[in-house]
C-alpha atoms as a PDB file:
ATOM      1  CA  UNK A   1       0.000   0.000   0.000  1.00  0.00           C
ATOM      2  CA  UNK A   2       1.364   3.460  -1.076  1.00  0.00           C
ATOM      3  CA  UNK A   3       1.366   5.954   2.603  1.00  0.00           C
ATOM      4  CA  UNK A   4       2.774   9.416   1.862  1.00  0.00           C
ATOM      5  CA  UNK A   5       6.658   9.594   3.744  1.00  0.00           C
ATOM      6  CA  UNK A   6       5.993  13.192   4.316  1.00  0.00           C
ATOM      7  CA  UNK A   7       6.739  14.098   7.654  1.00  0.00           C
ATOM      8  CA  UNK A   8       3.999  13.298  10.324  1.00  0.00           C
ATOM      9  CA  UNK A   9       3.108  15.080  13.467  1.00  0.00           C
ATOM     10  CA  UNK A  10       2.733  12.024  15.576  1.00  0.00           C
ATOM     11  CA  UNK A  11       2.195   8.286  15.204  1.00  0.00           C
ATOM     12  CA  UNK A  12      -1.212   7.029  14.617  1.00  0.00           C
ATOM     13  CA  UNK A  13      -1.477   3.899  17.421  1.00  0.00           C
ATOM     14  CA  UNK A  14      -3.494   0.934  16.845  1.00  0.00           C
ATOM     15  CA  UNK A  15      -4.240  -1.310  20.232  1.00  0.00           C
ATOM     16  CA  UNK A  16      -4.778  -4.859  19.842  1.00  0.00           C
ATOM     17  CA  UNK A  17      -5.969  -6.251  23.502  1.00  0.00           C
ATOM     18  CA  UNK A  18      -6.331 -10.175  23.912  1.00  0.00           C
ATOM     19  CA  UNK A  19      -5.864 -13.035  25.566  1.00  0.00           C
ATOM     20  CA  UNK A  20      -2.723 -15.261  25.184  1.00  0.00           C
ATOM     21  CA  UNK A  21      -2.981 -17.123  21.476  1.00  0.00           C
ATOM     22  CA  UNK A  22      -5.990 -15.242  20.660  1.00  0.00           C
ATOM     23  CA  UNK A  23      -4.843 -13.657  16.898  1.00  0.00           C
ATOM     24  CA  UNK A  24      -3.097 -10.652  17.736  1.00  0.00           C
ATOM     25  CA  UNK A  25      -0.152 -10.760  15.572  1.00  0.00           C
ATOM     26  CA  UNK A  26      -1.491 -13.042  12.592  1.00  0.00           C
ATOM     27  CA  UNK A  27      -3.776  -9.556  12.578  1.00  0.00           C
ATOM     28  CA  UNK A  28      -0.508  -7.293  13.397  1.00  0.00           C
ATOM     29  CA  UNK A  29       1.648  -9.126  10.669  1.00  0.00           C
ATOM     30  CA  UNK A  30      -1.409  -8.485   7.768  1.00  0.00           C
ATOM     31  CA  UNK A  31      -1.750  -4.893   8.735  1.00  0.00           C
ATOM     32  CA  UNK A  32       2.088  -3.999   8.875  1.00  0.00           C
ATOM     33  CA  UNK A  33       1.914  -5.395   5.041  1.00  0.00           C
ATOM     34  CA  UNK A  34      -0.982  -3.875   4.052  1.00  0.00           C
ATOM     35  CA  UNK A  35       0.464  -0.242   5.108  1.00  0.00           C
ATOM     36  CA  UNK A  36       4.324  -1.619   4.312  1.00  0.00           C
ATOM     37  CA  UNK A  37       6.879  -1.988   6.920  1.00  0.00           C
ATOM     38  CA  UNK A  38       8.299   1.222   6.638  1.00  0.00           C
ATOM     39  CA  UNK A  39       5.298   2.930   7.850  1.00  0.00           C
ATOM     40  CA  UNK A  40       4.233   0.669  10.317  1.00  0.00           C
ATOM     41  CA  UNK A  41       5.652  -1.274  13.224  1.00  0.00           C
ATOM     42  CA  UNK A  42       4.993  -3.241  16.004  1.00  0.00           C
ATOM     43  CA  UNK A  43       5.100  -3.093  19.588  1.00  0.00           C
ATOM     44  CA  UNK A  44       4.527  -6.164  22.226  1.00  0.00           C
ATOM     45  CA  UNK A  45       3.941  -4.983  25.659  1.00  0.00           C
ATOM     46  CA  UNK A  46       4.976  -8.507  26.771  1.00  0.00           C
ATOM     47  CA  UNK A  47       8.084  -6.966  26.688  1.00  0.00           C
ATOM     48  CA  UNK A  48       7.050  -4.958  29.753  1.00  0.00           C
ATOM     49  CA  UNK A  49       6.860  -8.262  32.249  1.00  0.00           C
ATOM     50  CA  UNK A  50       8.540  -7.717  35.213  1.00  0.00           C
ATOM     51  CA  UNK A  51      10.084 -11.463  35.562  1.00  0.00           C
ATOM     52  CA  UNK A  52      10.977 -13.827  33.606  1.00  0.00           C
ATOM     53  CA  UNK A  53       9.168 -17.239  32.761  1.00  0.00           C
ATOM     54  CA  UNK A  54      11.477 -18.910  35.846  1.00  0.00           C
ATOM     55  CA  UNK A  55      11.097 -16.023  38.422  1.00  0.00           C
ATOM     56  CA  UNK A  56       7.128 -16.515  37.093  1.00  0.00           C
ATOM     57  CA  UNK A  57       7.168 -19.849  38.340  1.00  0.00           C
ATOM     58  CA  UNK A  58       8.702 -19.430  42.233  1.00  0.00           C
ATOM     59  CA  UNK A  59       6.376 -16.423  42.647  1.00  0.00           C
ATOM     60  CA  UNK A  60       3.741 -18.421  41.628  1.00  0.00           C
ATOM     61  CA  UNK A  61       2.062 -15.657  39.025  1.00  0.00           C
ATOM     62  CA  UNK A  62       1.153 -15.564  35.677  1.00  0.00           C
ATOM     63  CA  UNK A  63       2.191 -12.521  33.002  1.00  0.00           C
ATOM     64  CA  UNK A  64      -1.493 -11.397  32.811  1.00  0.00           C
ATOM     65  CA  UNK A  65      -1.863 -10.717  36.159  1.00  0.00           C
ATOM     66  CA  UNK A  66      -0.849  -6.784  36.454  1.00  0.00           C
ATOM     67  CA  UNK A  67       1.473  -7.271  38.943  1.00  0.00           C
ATOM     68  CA  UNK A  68       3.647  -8.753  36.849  1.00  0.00           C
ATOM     69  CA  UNK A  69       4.275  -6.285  34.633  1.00  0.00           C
ATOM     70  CA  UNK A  70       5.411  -2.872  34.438  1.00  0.00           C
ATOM     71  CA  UNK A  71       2.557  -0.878  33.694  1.00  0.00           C
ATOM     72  CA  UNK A  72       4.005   2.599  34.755  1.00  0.00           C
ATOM     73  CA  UNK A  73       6.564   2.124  32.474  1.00  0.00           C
ATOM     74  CA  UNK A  74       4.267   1.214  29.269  1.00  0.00           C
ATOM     75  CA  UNK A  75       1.765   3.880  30.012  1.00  0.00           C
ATOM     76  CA  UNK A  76       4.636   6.477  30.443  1.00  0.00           C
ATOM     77  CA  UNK A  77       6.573   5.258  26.588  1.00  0.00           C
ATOM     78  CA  UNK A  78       3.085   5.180  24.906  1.00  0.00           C
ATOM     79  CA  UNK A  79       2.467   8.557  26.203  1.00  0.00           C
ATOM     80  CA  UNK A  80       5.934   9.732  24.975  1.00  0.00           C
ATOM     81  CA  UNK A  81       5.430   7.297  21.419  1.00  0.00           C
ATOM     82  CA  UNK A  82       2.025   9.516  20.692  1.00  0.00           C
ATOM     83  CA  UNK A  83       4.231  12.627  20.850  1.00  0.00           C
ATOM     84  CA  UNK A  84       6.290  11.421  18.128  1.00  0.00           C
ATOM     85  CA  UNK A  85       9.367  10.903  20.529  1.00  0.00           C
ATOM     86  CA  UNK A  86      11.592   7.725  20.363  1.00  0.00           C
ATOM     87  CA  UNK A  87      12.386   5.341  23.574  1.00  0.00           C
ATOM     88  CA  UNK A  88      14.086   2.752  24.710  1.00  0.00           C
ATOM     89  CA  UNK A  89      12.268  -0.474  26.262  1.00  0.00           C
ATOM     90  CA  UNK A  90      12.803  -4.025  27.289  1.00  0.00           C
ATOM     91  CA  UNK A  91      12.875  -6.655  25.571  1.00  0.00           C
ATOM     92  CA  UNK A  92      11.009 -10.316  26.240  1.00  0.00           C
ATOM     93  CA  UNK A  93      12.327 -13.391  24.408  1.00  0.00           C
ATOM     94  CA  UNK A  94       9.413 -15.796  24.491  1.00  0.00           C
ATOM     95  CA  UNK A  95      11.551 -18.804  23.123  1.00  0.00           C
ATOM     96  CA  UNK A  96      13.904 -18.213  25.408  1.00  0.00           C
ATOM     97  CA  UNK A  97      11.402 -17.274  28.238  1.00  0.00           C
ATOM     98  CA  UNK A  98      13.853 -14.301  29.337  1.00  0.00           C
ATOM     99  CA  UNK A  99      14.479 -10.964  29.050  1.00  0.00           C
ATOM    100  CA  UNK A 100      17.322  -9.844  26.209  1.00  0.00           C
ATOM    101  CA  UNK A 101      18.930  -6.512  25.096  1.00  0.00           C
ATOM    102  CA  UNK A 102      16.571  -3.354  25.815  1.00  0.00           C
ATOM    103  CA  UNK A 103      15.752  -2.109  22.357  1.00  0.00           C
ATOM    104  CA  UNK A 104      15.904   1.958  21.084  1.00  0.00           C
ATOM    105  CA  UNK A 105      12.249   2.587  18.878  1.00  0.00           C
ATOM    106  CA  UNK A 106      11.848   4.949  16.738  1.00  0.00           C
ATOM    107  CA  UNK A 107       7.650   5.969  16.060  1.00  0.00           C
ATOM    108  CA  UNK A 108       6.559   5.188  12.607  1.00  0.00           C
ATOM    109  CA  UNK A 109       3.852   7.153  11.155  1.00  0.00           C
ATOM    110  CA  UNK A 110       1.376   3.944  12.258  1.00  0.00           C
ATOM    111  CA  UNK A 111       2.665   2.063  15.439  1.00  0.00           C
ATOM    112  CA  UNK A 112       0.312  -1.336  16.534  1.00  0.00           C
ATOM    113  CA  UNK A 113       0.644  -2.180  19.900  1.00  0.00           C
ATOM    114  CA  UNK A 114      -0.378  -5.677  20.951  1.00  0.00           C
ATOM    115  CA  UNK A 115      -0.498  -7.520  24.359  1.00  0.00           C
ATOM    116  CA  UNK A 116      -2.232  -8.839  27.297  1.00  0.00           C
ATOM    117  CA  UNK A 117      -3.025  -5.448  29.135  1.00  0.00           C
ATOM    118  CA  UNK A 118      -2.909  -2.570  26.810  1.00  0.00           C
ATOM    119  CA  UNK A 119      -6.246  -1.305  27.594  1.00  0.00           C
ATOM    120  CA  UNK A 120      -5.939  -1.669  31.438  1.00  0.00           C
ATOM    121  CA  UNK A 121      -5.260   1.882  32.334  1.00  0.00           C
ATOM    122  CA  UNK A 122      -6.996   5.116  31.263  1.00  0.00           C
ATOM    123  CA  UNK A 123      -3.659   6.482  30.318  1.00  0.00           C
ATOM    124  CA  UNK A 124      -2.978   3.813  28.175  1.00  0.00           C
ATOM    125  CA  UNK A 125      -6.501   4.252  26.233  1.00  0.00           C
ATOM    126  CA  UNK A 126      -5.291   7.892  25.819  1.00  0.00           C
ATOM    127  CA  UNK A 127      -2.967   6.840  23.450  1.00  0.00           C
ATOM    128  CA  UNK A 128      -4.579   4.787  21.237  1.00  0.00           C
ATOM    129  CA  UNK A 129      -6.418   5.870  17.875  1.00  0.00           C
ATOM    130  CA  UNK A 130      -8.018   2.778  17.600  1.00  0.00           C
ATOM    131  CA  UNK A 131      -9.010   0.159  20.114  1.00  0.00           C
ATOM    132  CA  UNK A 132      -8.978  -3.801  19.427  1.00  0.00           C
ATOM    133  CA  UNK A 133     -10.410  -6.571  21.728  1.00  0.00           C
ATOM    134  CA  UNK A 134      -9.702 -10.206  20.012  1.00  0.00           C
ATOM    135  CA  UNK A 135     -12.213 -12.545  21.282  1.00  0.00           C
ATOM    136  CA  UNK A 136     -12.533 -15.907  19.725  1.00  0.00           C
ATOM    137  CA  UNK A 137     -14.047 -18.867  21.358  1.00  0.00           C
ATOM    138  CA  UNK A 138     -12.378 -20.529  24.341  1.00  0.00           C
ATOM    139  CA  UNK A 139     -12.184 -23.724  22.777  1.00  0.00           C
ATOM    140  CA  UNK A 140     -10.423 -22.154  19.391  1.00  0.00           C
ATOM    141  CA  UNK A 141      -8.046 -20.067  21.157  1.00  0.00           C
ATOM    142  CA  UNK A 142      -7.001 -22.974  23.912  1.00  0.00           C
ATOM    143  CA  UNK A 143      -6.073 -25.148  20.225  1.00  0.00           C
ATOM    144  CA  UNK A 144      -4.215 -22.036  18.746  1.00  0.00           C
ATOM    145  CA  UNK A 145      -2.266 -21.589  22.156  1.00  0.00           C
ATOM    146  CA  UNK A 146      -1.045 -25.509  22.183  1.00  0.00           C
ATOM    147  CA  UNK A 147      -0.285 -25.381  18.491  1.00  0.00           C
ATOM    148  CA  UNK A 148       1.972 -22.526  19.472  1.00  0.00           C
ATOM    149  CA  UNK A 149       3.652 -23.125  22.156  1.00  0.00           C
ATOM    150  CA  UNK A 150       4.202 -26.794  21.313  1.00  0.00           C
ATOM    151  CA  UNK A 151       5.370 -26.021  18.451  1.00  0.00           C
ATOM    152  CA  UNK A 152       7.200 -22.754  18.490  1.00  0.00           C
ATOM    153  CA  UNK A 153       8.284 -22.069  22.446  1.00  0.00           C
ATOM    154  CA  UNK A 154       9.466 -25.508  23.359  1.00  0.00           C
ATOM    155  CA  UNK A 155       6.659 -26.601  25.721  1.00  0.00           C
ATOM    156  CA  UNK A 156       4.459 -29.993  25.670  1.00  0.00           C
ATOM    157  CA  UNK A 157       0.913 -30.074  24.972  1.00  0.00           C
ATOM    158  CA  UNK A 158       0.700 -31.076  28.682  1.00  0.00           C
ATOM    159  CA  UNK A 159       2.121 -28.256  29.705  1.00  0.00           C
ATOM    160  CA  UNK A 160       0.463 -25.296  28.077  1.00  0.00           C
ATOM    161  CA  UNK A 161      -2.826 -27.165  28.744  1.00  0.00           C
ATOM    162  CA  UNK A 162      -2.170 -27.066  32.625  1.00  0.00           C
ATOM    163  CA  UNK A 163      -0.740 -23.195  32.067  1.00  0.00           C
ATOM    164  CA  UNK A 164      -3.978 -22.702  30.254  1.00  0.00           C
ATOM    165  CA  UNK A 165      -5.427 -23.827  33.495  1.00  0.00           C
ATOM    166  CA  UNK A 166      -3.500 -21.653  36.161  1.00  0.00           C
ATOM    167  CA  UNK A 167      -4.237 -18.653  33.658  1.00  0.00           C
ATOM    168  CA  UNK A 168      -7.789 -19.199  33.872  1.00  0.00           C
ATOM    169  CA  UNK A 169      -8.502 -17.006  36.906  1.00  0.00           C
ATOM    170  CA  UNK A 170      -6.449 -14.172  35.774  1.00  0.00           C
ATOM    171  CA  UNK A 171      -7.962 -14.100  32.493  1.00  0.00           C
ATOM    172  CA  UNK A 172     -10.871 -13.792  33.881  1.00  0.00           C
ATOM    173  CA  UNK A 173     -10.097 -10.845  36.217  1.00  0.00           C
ATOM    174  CA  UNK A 174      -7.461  -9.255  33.849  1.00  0.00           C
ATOM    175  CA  UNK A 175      -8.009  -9.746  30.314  1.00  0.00           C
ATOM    176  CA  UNK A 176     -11.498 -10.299  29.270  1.00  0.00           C
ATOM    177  CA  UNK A 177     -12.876  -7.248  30.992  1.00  0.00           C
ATOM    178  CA  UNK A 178     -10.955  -5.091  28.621  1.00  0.00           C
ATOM    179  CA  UNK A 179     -13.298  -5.390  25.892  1.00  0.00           C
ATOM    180  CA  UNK A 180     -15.574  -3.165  27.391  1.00  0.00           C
ATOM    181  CA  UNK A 181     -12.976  -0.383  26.167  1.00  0.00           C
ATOM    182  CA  UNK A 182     -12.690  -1.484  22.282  1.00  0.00           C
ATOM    183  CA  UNK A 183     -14.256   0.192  19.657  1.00  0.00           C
ATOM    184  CA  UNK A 184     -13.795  -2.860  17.338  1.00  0.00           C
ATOM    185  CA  UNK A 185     -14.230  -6.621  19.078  1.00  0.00           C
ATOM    186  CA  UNK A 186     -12.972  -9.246  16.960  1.00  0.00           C
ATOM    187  CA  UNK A 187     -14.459 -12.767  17.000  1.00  0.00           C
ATOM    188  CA  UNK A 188     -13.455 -15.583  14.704  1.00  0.00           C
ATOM    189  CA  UNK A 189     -15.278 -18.687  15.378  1.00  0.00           C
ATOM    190  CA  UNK A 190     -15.578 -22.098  13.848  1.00  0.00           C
ATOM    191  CA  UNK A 191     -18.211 -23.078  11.001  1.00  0.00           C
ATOM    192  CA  UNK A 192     -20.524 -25.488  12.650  1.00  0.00           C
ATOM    193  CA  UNK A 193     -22.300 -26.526   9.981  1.00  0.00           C
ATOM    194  CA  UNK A 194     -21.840 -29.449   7.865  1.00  0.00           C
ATOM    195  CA  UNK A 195     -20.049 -27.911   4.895  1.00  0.00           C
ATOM    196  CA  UNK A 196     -17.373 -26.973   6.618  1.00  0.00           C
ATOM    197  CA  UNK A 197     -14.365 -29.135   8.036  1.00  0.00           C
ATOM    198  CA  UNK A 198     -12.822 -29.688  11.329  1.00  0.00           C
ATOM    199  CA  UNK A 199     -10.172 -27.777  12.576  1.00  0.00           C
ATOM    200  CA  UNK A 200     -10.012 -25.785   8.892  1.00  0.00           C
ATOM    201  CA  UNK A 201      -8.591 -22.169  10.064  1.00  0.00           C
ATOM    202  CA  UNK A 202      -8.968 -21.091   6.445  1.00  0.00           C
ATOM    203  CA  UNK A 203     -12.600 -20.852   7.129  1.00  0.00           C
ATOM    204  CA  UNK A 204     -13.442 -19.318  10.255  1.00  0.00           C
ATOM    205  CA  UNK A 205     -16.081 -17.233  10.203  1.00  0.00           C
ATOM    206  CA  UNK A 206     -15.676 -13.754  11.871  1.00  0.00           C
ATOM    207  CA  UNK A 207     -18.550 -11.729  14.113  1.00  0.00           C
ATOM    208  CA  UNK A 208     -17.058  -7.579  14.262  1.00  0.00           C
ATOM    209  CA  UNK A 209     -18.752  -5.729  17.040  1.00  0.00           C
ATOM    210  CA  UNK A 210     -18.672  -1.974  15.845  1.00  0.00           C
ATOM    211  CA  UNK A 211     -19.227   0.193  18.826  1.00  0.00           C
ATOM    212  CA  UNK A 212     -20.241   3.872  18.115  1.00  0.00           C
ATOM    213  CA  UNK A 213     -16.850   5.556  19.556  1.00  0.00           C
ATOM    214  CA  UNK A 214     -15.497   5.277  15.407  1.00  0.00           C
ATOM    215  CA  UNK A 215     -17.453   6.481  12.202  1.00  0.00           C
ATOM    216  CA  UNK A 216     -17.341   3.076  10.437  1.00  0.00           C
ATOM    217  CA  UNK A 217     -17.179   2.794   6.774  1.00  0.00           C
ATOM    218  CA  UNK A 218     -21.019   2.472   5.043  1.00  0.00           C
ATOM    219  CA  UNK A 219     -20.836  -0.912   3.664  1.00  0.00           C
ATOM    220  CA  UNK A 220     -24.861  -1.399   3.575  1.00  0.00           C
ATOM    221  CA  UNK A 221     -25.314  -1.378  -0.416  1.00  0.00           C
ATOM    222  CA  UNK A 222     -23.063  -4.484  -0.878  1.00  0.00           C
ATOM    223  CA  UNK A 223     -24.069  -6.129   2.157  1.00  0.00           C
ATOM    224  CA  UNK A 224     -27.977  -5.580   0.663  1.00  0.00           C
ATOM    225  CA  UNK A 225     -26.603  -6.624  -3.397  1.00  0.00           C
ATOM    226  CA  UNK A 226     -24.634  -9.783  -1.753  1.00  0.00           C
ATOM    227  CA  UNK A 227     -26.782 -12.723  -3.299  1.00  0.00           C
ATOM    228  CA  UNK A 228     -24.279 -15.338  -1.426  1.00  0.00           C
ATOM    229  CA  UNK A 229     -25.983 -15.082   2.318  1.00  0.00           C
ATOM    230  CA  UNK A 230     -22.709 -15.229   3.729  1.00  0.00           C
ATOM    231  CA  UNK A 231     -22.335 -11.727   5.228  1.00  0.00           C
ATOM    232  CA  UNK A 232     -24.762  -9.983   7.622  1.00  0.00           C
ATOM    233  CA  UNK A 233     -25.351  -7.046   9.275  1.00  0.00           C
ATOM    234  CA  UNK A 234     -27.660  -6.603  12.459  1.00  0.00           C
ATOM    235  CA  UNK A 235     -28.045  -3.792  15.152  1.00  0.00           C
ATOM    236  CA  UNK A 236     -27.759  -4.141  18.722  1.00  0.00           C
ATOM    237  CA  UNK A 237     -27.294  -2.962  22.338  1.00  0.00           C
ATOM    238  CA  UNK A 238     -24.273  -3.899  24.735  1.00  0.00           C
ATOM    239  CA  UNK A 239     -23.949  -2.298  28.075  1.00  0.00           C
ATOM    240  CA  UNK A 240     -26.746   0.141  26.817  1.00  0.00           C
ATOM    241  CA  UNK A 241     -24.826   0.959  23.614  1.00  0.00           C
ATOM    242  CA  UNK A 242     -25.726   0.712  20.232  1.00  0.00           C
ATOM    243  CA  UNK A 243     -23.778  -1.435  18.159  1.00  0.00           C
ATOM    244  CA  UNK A 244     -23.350  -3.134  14.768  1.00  0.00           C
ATOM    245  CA  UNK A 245     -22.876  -6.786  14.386  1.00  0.00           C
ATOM    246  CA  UNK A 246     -21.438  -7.536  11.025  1.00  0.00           C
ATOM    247  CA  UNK A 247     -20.695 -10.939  10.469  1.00  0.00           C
ATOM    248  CA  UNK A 248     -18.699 -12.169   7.525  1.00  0.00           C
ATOM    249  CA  UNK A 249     -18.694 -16.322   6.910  1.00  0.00           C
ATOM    250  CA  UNK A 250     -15.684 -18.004   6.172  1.00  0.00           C
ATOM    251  CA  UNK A 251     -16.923 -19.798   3.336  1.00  0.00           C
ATOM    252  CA  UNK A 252     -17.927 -16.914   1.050  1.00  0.00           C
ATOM    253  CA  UNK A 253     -17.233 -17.605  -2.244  1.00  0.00           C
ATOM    254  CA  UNK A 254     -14.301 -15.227  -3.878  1.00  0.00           C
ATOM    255  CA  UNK A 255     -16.962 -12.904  -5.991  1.00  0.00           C
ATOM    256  CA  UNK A 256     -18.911 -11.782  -2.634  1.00  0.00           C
ATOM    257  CA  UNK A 257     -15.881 -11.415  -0.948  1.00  0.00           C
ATOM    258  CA  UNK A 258     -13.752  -9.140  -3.310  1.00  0.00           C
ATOM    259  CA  UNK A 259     -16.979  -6.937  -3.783  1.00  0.00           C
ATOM    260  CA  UNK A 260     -16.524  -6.174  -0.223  1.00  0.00           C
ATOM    261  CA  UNK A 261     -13.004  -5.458  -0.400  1.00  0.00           C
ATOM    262  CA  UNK A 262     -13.535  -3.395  -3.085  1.00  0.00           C
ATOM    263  CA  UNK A 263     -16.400  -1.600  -1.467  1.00  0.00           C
ATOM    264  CA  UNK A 264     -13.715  -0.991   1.590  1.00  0.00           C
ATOM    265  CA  UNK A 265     -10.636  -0.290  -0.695  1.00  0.00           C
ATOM    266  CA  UNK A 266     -12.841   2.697  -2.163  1.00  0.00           C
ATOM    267  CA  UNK A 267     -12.869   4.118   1.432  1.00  0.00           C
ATOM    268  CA  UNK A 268      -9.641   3.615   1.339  1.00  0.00           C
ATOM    269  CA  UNK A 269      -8.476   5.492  -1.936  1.00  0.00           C
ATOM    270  CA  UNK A 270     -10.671   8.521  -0.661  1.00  0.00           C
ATOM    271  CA  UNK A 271      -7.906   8.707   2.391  1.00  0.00           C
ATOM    272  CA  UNK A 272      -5.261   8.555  -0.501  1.00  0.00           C
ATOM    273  CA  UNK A 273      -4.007   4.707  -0.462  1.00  0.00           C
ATOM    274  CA  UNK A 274      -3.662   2.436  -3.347  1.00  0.00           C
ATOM    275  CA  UNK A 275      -4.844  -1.062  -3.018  1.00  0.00           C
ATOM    276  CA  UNK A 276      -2.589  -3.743  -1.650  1.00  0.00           C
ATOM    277  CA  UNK A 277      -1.263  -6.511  -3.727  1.00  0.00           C
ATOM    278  CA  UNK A 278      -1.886  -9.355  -0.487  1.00  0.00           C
ATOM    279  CA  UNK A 279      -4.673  -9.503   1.783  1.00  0.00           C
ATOM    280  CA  UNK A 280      -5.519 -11.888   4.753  1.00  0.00           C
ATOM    281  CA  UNK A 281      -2.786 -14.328   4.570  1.00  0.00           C
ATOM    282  CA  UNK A 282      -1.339 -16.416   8.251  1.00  0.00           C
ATOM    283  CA  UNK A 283       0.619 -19.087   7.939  1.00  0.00           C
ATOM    284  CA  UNK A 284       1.613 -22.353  10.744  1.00  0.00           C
ATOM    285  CA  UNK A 285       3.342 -25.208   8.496  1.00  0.00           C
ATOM    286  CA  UNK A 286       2.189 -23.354   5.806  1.00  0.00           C
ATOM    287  CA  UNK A 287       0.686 -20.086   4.038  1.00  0.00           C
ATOM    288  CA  UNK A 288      -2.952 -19.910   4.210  1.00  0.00           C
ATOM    289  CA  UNK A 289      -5.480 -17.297   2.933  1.00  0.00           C
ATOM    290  CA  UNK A 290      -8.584 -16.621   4.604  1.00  0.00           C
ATOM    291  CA  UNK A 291     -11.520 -13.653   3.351  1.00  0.00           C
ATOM    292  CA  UNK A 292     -12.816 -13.020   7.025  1.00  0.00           C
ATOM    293  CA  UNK A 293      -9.233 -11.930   7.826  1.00  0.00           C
ATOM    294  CA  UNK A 294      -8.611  -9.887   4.778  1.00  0.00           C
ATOM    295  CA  UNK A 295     -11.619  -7.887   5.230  1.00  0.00           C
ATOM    296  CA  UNK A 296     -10.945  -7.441   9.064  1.00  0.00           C
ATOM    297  CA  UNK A 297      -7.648  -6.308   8.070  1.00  0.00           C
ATOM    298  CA  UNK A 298      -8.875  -4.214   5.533  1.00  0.00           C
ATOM    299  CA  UNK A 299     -11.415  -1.938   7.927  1.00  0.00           C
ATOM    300  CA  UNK A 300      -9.165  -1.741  10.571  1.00  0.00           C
ATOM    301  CA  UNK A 301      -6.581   0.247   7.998  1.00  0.00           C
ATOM    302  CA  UNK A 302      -9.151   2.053   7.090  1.00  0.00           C
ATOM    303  CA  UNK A 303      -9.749   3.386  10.414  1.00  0.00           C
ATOM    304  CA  UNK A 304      -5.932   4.103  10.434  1.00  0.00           C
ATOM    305  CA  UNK A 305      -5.802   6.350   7.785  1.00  0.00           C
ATOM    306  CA  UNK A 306      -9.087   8.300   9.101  1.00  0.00           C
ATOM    307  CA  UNK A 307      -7.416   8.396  12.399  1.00  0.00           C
ATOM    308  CA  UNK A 308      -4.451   9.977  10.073  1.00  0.00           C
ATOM    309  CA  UNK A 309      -6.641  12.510   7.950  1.00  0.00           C
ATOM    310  CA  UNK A 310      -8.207  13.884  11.322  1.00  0.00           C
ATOM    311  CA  UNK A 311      -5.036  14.465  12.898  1.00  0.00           C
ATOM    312  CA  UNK A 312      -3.606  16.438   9.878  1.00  0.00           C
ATOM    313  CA  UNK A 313      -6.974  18.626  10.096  1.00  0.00           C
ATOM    314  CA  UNK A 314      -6.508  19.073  13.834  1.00  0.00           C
ATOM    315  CA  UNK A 315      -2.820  20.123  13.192  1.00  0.00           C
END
């Protein structure tokens, strides 16, 4: 995607808030190459744990608990990040399960900060330009965590199951409440019904909870044309706010799917962007494209780039 270079006034931040395993940078990842790397970067505020994975297990606490981390410290660099000004933070090795060489950042025009507890504090809110609770089924997100960890940070399946269970509580008390302070919740779920097969990532469907707090693109024209019955758009309340529910099936056929892409990418040539060449790709043994996430990827750029042309009126 084509971003002006032109000198910015201050970063546009994205926050992506979720549980352990729950999509945050498979969504990250398709974002930073939508908008190209040299715009956009990425922060983990995992880095910001106080101990490591050892000292984690004589205390007898998990990373998601707030204790654990140094919240003063991330509120005070995304604070300082927003202002355009560079810093220099830890740095958390999760293969490794330790901390390594602090690491000097310099803000990109967009900056995406994931992690466990980047909504917990008002301050930290302040920063953001966008807000991003990832919230997909229990079940799904317990399977994504083993795959991961058993694959990629050295630990048995036994073993992140029974971590799974220790985290339980804290998720609970810690993570999940954060939603409440998205503007975007993002829930990919399986396909229950008999088309579809097990396991088969490529085909999640995904529900989008669009809170009022962001103008969100008008997408009602294709979503009325679509003849495939695999996206839908409802109206709701949560905690007596109005919301939209737009829900987008993982097995919509490629013709449906581009039109809404296109109907989004024409939002986004209004905020001056050209179309990118890849959209919605995550890979595990292997490279895998899925519509659901291209389109989720797709509006949440979008709401970049407003966040962008609203800041250069302000200025």
């Amino acid at each position: 995607m084509t971003v002006s270079s032109e000198t910015f006034a201050r970063p546009i931040i994205l926050g992506i808030v979720g549980d352990s395993a729950a999509g945050k940078t498979t969504l990250s990842r398709g974002i930073v190459q939508i908008l190209g790397s040299e715009h956009a970067s990425v922060l983990c505020t995992d880095d910001y744990h106080r101990h490591n994975r050892q000292q984690r297990k004589e205390l007898g606490i998990t990373p998601l608990n707030p204790e654990c981390n140094y919240l003063d410290m991330m509120a005070q660099h995304l604070r300082l990040l927003r202002a355009g000004e560079p810093i220099l933070k830890p740095h958390y090795e999760h293969k490794l399960g330790d901390f390594g060489p602090p690491q000097y950042i310099v803000p990109h025009p967009f900056l995406i900060v994931e992690g466990l507890l980047g909504f917990y504090w008002q301050e930290m809110r302040n920063a953001y330009s966008v807000r991003v609770f990832l919230n997909p089924p229990e079940e799904l997100r317990r399977r994504w965590k083993v795959r991961r960890d058993s694959t990629q940070r050295g630990y048995s399946e036994q073993e992140v199951l029974r971590e799974l269970d220790i985290r339980e509580l804290d998720s609970a008390a810690y993570i999940r409440p954060q939603r409440q302070h998205a503007d975007i919740e993002v829930s990919f779920f399986p396909d229950l019904s008999p088309r579809s097969r097990q396991n088969d990532d490529a085909h999640l469907n995904v529900r989008l909870t669009l809170h009022g707090t962001l103008p969100h693109p008008d997408l009602s024209q294709i979503i009325e044309e679509d003849q495939s019955g695999c996206v839908r758009s409802t109206l709701g309340r949560e905690n007596g706010r109005a919301v939209e529910y737009l829900e987008i099936d993982g097995a919509i056929p490629d013709e449906p799917a581009a039109a809404l892409e296109r109907g989004i990418l024409d939002h986004l040539d209004e905020c001056g962007a050209a179309s990118p060449a890849e959209l919605g790709q995550y890979s595990d043994s292997q490279v895998w494209h899925s519509h659901p996430l291209a389109l989720t990827q797709l509006l949440l750029v979008y709401h970049l780039l407003r966040a962008r042309q609203r800041d250069e009126v302000e200025v």
